[in-house]
C-alpha atoms as a PDB file:
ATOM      1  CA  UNK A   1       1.505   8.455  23.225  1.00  0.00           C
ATOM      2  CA  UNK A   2       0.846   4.545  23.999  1.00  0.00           C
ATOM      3  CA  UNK A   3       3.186   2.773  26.379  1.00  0.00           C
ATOM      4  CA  UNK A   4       5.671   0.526  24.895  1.00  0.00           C
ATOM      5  CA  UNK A   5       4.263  -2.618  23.947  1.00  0.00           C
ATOM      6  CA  UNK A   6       0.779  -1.075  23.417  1.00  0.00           C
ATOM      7  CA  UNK A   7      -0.804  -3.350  20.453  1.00  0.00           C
ATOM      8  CA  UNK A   8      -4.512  -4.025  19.646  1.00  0.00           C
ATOM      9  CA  UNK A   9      -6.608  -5.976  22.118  1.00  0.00           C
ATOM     10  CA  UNK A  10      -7.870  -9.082  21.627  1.00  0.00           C
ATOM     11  CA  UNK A  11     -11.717  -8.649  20.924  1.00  0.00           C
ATOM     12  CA  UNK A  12     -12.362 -11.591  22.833  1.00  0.00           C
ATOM     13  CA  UNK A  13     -10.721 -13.712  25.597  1.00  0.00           C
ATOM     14  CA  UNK A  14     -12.138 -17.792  26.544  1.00  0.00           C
ATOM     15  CA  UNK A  15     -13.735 -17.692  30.380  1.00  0.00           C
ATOM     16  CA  UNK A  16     -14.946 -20.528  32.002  1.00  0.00           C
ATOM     17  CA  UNK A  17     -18.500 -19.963  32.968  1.00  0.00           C
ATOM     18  CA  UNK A  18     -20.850 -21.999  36.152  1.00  0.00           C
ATOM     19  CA  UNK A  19     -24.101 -21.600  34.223  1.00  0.00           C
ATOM     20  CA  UNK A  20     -25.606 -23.844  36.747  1.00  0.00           C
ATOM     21  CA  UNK A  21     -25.220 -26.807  39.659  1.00  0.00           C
ATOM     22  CA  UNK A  22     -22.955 -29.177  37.662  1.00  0.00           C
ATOM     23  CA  UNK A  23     -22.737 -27.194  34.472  1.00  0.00           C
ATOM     24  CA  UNK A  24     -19.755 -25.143  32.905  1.00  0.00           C
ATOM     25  CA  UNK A  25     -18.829 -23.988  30.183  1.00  0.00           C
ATOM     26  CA  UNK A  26     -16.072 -21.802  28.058  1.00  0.00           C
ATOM     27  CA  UNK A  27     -17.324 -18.796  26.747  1.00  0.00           C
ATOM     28  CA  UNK A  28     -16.464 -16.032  24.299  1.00  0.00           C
ATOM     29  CA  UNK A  29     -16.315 -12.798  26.219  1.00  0.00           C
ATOM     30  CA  UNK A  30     -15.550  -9.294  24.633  1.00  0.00           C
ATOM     31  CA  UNK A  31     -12.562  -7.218  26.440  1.00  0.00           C
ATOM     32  CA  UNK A  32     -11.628  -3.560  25.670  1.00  0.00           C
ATOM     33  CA  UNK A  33      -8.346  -2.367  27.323  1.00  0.00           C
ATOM     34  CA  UNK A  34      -9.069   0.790  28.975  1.00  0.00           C
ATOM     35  CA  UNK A  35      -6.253   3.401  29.093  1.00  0.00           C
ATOM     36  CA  UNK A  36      -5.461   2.853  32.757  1.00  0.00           C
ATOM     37  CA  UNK A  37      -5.653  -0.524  32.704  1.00  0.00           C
ATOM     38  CA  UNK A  38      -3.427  -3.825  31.441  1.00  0.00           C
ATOM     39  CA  UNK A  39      -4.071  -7.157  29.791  1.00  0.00           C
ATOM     40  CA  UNK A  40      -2.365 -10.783  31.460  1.00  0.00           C
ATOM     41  CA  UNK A  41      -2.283 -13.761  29.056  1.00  0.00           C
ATOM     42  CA  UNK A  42      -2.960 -16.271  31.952  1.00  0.00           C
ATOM     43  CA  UNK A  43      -0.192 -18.605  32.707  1.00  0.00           C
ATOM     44  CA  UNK A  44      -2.118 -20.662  35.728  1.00  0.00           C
ATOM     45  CA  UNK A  45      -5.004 -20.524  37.965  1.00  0.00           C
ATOM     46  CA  UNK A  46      -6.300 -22.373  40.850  1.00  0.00           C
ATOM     47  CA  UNK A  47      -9.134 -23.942  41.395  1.00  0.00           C
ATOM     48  CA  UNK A  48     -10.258 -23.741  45.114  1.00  0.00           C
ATOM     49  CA  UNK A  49     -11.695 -26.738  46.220  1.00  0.00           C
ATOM     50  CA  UNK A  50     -14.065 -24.899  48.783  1.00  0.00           C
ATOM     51  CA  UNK A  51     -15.876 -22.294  47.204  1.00  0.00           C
ATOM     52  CA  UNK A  52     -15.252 -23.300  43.532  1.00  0.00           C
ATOM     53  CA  UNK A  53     -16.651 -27.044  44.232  1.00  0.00           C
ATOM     54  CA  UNK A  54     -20.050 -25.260  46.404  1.00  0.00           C
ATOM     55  CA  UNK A  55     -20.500 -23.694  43.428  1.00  0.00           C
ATOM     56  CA  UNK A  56     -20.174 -26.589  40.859  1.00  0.00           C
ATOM     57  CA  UNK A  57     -22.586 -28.214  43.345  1.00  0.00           C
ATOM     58  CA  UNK A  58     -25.329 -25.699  43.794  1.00  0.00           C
ATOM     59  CA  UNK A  59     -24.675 -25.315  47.349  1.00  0.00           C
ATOM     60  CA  UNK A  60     -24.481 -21.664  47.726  1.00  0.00           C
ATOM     61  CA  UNK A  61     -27.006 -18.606  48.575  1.00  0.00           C
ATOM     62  CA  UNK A  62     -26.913 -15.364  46.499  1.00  0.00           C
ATOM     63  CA  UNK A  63     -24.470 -13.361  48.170  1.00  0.00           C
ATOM     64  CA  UNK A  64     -22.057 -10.389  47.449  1.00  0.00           C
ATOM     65  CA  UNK A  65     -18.704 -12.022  45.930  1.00  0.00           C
ATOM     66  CA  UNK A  66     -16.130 -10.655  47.747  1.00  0.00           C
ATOM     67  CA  UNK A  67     -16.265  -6.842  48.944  1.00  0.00           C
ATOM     68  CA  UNK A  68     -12.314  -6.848  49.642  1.00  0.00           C
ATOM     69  CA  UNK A  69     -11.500  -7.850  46.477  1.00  0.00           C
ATOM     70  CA  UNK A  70     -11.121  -5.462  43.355  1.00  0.00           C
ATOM     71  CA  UNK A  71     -13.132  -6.677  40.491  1.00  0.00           C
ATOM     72  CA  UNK A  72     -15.583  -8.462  42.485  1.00  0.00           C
ATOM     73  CA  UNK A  73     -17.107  -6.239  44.785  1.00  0.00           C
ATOM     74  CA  UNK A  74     -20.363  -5.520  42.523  1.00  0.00           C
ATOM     75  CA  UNK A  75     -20.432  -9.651  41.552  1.00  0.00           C
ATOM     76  CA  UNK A  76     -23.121 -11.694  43.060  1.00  0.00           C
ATOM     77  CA  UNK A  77     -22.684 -15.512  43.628  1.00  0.00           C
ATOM     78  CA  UNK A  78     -25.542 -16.356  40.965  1.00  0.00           C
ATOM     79  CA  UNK A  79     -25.530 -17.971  38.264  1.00  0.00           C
ATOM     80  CA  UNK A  80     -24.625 -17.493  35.183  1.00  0.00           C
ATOM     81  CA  UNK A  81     -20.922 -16.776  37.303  1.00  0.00           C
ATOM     82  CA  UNK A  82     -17.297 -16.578  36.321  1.00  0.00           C
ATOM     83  CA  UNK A  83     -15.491 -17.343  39.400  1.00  0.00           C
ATOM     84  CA  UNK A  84     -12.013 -17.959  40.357  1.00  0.00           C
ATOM     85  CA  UNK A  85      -9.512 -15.910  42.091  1.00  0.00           C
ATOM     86  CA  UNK A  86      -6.123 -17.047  42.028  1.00  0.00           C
ATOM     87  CA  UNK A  87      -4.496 -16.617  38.345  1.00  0.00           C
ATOM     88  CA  UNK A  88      -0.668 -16.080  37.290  1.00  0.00           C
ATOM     89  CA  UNK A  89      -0.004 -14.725  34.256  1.00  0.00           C
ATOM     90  CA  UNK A  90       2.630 -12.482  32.230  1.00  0.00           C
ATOM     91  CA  UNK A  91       1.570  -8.595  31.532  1.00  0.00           C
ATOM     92  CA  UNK A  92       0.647  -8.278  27.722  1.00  0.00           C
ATOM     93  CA  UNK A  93      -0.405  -4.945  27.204  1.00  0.00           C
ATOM     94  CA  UNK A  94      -0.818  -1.800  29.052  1.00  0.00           C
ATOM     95  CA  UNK A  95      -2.641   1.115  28.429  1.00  0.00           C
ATOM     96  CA  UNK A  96      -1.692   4.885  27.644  1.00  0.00           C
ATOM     97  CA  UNK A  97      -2.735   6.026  30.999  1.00  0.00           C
ATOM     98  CA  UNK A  98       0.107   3.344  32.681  1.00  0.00           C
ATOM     99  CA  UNK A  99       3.280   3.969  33.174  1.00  0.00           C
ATOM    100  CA  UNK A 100       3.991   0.386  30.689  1.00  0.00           C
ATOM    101  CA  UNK A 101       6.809  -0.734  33.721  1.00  0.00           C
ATOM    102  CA  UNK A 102       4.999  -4.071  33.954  1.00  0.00           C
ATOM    103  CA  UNK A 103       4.944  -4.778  30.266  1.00  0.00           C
ATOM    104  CA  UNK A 104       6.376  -8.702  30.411  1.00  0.00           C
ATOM    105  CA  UNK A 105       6.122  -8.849  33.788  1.00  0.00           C
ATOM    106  CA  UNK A 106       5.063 -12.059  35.464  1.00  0.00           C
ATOM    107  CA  UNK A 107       2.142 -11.211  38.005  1.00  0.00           C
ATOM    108  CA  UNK A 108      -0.152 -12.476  40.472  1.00  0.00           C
ATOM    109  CA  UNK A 109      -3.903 -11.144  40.590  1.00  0.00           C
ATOM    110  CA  UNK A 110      -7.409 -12.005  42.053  1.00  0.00           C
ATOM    111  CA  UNK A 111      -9.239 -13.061  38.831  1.00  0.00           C
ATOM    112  CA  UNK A 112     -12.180 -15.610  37.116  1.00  0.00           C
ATOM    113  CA  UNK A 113     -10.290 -18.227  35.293  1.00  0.00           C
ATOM    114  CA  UNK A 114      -9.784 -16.646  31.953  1.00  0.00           C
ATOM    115  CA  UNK A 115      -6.807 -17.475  29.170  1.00  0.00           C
ATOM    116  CA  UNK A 116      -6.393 -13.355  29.445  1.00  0.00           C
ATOM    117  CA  UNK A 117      -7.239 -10.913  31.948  1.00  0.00           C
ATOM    118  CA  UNK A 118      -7.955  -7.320  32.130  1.00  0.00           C
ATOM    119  CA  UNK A 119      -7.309  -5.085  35.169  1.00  0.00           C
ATOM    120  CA  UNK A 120      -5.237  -2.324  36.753  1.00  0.00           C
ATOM    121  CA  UNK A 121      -1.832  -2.078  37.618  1.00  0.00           C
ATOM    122  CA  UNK A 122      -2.678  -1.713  41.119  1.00  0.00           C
ATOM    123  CA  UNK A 123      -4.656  -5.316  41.422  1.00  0.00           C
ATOM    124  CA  UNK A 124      -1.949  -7.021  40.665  1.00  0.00           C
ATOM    125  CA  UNK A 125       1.552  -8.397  42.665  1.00  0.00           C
ATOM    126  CA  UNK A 126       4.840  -9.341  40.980  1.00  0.00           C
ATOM    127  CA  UNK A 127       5.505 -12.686  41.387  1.00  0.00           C
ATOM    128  CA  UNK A 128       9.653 -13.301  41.891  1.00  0.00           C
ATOM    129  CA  UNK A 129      11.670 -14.428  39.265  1.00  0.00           C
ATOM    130  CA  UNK A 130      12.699 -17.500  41.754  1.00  0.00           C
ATOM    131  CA  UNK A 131       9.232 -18.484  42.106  1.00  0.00           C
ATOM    132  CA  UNK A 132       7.687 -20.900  39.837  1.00  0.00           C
ATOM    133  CA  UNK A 133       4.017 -19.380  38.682  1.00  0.00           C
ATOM    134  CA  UNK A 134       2.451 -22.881  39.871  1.00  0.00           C
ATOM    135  CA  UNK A 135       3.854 -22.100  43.763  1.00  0.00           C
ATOM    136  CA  UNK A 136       2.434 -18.148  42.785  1.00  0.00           C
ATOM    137  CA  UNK A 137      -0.622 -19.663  42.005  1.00  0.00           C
ATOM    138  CA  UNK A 138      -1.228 -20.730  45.895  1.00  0.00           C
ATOM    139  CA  UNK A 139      -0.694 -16.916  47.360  1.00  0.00           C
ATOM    140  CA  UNK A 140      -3.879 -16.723  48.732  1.00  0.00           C
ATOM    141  CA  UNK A 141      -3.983 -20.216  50.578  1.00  0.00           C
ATOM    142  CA  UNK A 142      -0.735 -19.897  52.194  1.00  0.00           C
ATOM    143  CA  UNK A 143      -2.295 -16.330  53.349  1.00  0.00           C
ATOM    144  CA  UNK A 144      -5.422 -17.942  54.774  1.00  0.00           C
ATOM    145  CA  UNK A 145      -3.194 -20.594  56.666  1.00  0.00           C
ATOM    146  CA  UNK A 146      -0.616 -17.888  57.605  1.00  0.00           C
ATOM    147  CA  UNK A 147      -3.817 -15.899  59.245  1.00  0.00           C
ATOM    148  CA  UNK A 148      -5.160 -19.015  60.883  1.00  0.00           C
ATOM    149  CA  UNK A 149      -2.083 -19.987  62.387  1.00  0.00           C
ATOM    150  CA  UNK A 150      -1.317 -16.156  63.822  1.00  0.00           C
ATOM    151  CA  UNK A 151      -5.149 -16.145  65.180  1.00  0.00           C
ATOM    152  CA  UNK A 152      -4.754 -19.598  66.891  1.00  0.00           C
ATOM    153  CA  UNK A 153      -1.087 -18.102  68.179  1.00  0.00           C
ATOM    154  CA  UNK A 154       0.202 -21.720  69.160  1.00  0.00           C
ATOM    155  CA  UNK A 155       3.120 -21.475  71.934  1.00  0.00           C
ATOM    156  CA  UNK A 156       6.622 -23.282  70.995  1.00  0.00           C
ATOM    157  CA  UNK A 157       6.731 -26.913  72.033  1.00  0.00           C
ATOM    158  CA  UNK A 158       2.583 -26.696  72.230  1.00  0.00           C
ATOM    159  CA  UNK A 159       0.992 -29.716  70.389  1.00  0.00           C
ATOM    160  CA  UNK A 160      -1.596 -28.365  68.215  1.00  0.00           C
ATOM    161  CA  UNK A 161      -4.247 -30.963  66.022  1.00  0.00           C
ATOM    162  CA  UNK A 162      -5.414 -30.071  62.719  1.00  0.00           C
ATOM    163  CA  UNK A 163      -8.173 -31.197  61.917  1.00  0.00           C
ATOM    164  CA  UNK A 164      -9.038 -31.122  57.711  1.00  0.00           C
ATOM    165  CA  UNK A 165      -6.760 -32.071  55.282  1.00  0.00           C
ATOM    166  CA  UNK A 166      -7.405 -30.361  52.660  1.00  0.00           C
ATOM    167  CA  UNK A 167      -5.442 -27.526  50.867  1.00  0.00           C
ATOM    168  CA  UNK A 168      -6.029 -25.537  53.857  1.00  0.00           C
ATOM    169  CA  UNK A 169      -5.014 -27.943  56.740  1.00  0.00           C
ATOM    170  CA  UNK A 170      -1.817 -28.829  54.872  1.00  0.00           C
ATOM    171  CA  UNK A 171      -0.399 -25.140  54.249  1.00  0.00           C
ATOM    172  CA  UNK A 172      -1.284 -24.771  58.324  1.00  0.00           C
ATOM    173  CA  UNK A 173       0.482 -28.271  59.816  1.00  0.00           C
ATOM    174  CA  UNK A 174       3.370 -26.818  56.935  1.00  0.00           C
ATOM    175  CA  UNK A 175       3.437 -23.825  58.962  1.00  0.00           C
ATOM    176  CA  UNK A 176       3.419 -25.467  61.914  1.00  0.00           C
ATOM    177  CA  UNK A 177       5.902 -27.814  61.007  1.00  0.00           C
ATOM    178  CA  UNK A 178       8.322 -25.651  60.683  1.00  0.00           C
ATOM    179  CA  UNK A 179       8.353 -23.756  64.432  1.00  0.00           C
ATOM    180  CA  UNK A 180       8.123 -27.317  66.243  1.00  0.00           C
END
């Protein structure tokens, strides 16, 4: 028997789409929910300025997306590419094969930016009810400056330059900031 909340899939869901340098599009793409696997209508995603803007540009090599990442360890950085990996969105639908516990759920996974999702239960994160889904959004940032700032291991009272401004830099001087 379905999970509650099982319904019919949407046959298609809108995906943006880098068909080439300086070119995107929306596109139509066909879903099918598999049984071990849920639906997100997306909420939010974010665009990252570094890779996302190489890739508007052209400025990239064909390359293996991103082998840690579920999803996107057979992609290739080529064009025609849906790319994005930072979306927030609220659990729709699961499949039979789930145990439905994230049905309305609001969640955090690694995704293209898509109005709807499909992907498995164990690709996503719960986002906190106290956490607005544009803060949720910027998981994976405040990771990469988190990491940055625990590689560089700065000393207490140490002054310490950033240099780069950009999303980046700011979630790291944040960080720092805050263990002056």
């Amino acid at each position: 028997q379905d999970a509650p909340g099982n319904k019919s899939v949407p046959s298609r869901i809108d995906e943006i789409l880098f068909v080439g340098p300086r070119k995107v599009t929306t596109v139509q793409k066909q879903v099918g929910l598999q049984p071990h696997e849920i639906l997100i209508q997306a909420e939010c995603s974010l665009i990252s300025t570094g890779t996302e803007l190489k890739i508007f540009q052209g400025r990239f090599e064909d390359a293996a997306l991103d082998v840690n990442i579920a999803g996107m360890e057979e992609g290739r950085m080529a064009y025609p590419l849906a790319y994005g990996y930072s979306l927030v969105g609220r659990v729709v639908e699961c499949g039979h094969e789930t145990d439905g516990k994230l049905l309305g759920k609001r969640v955090f996974t690694f995704a293209p930016h898509a109005s709807q999702v499909v992907t498995t239960p164990n690709a996503v994160q719960l986002v906190p009810d106290d956490v607005k889904s544009l803060d949720a959004i910027f998981m994976p940032s405040v990771e990469t400056a988190l990491s940055i700032v625990q590689d560089a291991r700065p000393v207490l009272g140490e002054n310490v330059a950033v240099f780069g401004q950009g999303l980046i830099g700011l979630l790291v001087t944040a960080l720092l900031r805050r263990h002056q």
